[in-house]
C-alpha atoms as a PDB file:
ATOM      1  CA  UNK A   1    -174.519 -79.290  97.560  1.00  0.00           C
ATOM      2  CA  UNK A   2    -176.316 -82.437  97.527  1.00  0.00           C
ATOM      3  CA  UNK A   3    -177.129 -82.097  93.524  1.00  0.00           C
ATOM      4  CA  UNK A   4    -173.407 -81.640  93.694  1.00  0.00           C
ATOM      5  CA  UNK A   5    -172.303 -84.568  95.229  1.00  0.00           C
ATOM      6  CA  UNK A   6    -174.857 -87.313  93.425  1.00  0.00           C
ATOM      7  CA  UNK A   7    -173.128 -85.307  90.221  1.00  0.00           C
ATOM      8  CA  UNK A   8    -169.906 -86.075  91.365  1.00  0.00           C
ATOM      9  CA  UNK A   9    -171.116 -90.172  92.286  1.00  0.00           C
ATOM     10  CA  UNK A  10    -172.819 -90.240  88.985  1.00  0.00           C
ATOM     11  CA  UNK A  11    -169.820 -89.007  87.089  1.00  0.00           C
ATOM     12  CA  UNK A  12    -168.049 -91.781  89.089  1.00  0.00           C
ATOM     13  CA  UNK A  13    -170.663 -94.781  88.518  1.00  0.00           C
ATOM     14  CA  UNK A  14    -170.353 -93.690  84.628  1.00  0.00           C
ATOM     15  CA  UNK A  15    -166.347 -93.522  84.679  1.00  0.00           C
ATOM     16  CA  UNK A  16    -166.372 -97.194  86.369  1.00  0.00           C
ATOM     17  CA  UNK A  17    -168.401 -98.295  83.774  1.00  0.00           C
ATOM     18  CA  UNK A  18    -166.271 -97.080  81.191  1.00  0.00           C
ATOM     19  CA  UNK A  19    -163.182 -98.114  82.809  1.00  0.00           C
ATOM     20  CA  UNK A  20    -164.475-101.892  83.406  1.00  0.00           C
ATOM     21  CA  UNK A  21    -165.358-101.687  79.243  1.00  0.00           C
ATOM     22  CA  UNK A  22    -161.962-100.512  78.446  1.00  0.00           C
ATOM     23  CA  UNK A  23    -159.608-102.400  80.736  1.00  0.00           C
ATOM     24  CA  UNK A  24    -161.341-105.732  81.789  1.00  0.00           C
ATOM     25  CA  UNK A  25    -162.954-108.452  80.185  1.00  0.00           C
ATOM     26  CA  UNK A  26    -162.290-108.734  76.695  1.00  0.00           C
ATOM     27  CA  UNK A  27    -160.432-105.836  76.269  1.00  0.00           C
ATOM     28  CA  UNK A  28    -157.813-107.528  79.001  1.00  0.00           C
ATOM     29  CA  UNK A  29    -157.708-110.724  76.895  1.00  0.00           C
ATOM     30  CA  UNK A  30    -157.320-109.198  73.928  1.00  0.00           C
ATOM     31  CA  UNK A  31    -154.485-106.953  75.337  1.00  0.00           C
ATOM     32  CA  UNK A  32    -153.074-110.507  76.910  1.00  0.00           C
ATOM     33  CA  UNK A  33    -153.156-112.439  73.981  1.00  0.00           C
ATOM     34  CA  UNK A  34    -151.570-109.511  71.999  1.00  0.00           C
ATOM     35  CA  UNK A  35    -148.609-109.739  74.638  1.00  0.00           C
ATOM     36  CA  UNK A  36    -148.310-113.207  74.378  1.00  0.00           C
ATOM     37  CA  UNK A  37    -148.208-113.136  70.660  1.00  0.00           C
ATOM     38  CA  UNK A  38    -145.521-110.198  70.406  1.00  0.00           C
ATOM     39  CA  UNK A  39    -143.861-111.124  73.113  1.00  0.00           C
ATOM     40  CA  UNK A  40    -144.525-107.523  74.663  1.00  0.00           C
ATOM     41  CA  UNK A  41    -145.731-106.035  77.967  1.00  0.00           C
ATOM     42  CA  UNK A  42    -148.741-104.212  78.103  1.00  0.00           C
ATOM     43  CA  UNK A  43    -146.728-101.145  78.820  1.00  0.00           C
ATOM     44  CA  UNK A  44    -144.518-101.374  75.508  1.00  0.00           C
ATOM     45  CA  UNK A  45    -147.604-102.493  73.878  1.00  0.00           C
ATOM     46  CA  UNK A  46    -149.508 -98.817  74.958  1.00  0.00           C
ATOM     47  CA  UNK A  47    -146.162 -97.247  74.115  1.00  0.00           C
ATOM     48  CA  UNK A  48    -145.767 -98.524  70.615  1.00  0.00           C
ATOM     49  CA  UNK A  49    -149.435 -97.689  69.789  1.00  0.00           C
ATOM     50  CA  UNK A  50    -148.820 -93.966  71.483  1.00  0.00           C
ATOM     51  CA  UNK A  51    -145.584 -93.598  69.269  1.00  0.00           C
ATOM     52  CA  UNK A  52    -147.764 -94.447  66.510  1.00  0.00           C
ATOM     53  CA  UNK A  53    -149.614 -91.531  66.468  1.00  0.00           C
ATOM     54  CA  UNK A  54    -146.655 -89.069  66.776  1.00  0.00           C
ATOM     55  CA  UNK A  55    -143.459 -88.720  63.909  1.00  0.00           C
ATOM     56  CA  UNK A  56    -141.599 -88.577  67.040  1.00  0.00           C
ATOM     57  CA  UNK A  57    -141.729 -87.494  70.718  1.00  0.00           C
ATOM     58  CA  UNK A  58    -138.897 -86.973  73.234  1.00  0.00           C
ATOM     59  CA  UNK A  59    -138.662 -88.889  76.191  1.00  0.00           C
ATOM     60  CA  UNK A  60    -139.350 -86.420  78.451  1.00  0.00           C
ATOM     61  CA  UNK A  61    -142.692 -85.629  76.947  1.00  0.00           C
ATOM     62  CA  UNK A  62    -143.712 -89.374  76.554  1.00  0.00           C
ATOM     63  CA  UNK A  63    -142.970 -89.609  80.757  1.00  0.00           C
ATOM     64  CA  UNK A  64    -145.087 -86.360  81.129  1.00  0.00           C
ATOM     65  CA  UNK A  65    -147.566 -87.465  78.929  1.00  0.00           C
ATOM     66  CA  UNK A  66    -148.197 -91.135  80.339  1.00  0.00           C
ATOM     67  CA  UNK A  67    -147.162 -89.582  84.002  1.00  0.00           C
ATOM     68  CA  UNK A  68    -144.669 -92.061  85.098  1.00  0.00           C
ATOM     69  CA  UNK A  69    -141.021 -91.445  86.129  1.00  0.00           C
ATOM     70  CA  UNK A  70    -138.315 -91.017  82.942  1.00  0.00           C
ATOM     71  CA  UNK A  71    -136.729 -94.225  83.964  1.00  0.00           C
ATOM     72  CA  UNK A  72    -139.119 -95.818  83.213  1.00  0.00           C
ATOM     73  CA  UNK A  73    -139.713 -94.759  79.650  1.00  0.00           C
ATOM     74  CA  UNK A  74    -136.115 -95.446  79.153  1.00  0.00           C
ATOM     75  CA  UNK A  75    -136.689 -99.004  79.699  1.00  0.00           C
ATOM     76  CA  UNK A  76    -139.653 -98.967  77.650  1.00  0.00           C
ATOM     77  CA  UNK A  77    -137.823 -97.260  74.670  1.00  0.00           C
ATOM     78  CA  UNK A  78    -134.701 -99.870  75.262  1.00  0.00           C
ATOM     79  CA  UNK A  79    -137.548-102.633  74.618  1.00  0.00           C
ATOM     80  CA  UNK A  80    -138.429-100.995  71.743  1.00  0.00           C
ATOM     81  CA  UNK A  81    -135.153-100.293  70.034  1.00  0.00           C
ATOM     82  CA  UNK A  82    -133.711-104.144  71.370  1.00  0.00           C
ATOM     83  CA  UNK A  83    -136.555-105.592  69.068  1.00  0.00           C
ATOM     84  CA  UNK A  84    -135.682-102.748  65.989  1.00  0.00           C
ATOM     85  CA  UNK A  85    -139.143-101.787  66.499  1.00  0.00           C
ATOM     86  CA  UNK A  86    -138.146 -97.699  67.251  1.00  0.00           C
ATOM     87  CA  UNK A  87    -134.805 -95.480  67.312  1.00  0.00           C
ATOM     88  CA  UNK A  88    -133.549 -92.828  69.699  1.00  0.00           C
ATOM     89  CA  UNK A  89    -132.494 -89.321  67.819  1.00  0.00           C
ATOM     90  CA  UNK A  90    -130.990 -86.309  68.749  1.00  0.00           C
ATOM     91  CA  UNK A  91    -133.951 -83.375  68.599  1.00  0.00           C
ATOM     92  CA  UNK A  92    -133.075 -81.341  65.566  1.00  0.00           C
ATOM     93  CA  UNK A  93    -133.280 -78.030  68.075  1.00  0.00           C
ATOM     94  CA  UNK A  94    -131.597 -79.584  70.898  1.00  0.00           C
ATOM     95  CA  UNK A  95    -129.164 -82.553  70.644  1.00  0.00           C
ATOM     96  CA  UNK A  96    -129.279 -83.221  74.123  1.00  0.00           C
ATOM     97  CA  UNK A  97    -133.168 -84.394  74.160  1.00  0.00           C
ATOM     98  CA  UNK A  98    -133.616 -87.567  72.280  1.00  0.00           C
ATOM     99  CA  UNK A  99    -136.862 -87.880  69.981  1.00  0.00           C
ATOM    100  CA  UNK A 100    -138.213 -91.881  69.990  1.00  0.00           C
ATOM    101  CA  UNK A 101    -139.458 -92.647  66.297  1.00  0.00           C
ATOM    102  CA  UNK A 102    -140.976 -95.477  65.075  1.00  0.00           C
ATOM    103  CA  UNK A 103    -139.174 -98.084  62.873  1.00  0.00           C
ATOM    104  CA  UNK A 104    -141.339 -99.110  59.792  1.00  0.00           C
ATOM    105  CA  UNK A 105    -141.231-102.566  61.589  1.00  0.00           C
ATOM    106  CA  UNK A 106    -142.487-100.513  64.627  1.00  0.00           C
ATOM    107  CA  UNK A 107    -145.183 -98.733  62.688  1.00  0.00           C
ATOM    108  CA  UNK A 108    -146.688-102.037  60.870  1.00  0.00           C
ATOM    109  CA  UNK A 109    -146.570-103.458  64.323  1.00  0.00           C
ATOM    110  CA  UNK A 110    -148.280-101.014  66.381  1.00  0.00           C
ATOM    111  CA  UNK A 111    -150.751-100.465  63.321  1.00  0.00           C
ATOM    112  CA  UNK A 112    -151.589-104.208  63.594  1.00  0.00           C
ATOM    113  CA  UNK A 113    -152.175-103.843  67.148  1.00  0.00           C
ATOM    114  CA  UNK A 114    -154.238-101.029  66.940  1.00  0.00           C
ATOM    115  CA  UNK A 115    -156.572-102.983  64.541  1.00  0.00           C
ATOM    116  CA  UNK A 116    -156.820-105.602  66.788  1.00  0.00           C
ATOM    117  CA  UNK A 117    -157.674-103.349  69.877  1.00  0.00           C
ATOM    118  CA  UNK A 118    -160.005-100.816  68.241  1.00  0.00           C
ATOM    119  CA  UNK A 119    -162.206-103.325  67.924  1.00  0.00           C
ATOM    120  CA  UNK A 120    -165.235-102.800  70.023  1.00  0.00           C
ATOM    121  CA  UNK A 121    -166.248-105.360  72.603  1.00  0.00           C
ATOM    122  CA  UNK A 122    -168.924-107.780  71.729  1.00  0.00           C
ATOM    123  CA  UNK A 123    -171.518-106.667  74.218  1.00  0.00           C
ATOM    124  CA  UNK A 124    -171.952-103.191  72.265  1.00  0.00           C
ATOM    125  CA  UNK A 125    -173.881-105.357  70.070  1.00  0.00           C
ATOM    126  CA  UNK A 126    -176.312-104.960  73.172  1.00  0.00           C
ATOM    127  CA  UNK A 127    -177.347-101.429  71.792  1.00  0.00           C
ATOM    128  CA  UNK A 128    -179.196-100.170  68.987  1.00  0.00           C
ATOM    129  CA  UNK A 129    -177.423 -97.634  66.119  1.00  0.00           C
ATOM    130  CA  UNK A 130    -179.229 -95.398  67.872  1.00  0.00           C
ATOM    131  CA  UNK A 131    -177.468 -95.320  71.289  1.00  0.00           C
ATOM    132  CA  UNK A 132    -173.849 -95.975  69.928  1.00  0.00           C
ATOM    133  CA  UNK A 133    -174.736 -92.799  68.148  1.00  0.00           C
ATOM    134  CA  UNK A 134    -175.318 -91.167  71.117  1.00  0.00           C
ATOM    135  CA  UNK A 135    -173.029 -92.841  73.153  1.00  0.00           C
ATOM    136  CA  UNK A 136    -170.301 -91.609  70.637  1.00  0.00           C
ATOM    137  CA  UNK A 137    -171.186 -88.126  70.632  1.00  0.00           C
ATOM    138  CA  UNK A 138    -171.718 -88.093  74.473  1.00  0.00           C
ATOM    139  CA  UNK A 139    -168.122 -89.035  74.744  1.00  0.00           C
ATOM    140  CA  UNK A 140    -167.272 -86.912  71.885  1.00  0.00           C
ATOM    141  CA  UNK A 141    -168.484 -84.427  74.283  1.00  0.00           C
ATOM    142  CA  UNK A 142    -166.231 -85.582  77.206  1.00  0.00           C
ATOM    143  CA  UNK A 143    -163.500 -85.605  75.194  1.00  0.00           C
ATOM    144  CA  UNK A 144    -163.432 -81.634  74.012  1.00  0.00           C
ATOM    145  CA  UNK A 145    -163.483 -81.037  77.765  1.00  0.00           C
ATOM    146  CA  UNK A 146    -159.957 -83.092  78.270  1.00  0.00           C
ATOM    147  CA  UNK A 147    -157.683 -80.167  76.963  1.00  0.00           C
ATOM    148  CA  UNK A 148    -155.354 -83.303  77.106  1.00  0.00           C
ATOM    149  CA  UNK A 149    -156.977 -85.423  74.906  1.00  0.00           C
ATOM    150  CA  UNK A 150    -159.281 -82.873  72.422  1.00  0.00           C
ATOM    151  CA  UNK A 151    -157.349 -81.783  69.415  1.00  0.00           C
ATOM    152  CA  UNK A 152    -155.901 -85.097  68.550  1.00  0.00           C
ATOM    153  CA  UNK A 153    -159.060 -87.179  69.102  1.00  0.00           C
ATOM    154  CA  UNK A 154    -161.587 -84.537  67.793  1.00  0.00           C
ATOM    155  CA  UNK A 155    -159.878 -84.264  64.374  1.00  0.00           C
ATOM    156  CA  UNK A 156    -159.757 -87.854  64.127  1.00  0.00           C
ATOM    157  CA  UNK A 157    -163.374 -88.280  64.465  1.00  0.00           C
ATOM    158  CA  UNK A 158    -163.872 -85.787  62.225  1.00  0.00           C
ATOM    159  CA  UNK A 159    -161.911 -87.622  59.531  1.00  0.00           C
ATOM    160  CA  UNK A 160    -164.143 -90.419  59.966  1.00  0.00           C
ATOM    161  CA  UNK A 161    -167.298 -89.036  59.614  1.00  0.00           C
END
């Protein structure tokens, strides 16, 4: 039990660390100056660059996916189609669902965004080829386990290797 639990707060310590890297410093101004530039929130902004990886996704599935209540994706999605930057249309199987899909405005948009955010924080200059190597395969690792998160993100790598 005790290897157990210093698992479990090691798995934690790591996760924080990760966490901090993704979502503070200068991954938050980066994601602030990207709002102030587009004149987005942060959560259009992570919608947009979701949509962009889909040729459409209903808006029940984007509210399961991002686990947040519908009504809230509905204002999202009313951001995005206000600014031409998606539309709403009926799913080919069942008219009453409506798919979200990307505008070409909405697709140069998000793909500009995602350049600016894939961009790894300076202090990874702190390691050597060598460790983002195996930093990248220890998360490639972490990923496969996410049943979530595996297919999409594994195949992608894969491209890029």
């Amino acid at each position: 039990v005790c290897g157990r639990l210093s698992a479990v707060g090691l798995a934690e310590d790591a996760f924080d660390r990760l966490r901090r890297i993704a979502f503070e410093g200068e991954q938050m101004e980066k994601m602030a100056r990207l709002g102030a530039e587009t004149k987005l929130s942060p959560g259009v902004i992570k919608t947009l660059v979701r949509l962009n990886r889909t040729d459409g996704i209903s808006m029940g599935e984007m509210a399961r996916g991002i686990g947040c209540d519908p009504s809230y994706v509905t204002a999202l999605v009313d951001d995005l189609t206000g600014r031409g930057l998606a539309t709403r249309e009926p799913d080919p199987v069942d008219r009453r669902v409506k798919i979200v899909v990307l505008t070409p405005a909405g697709r140069a948009l998000a793909d500009e965004i995602h350049s600016v955010l894939s961009v790894p924080p300076a202090a990874f200059s702190a390691l050597s080829r060598t460790e983002l190597r195996q930093l990248r395969d220890l998360l490639d690792k972490v990923v496969a386990a996410d049943p979530a998160l595996s297919g999409e993100v594994l195949s992608r790598v894969a491209s890029l290797r």
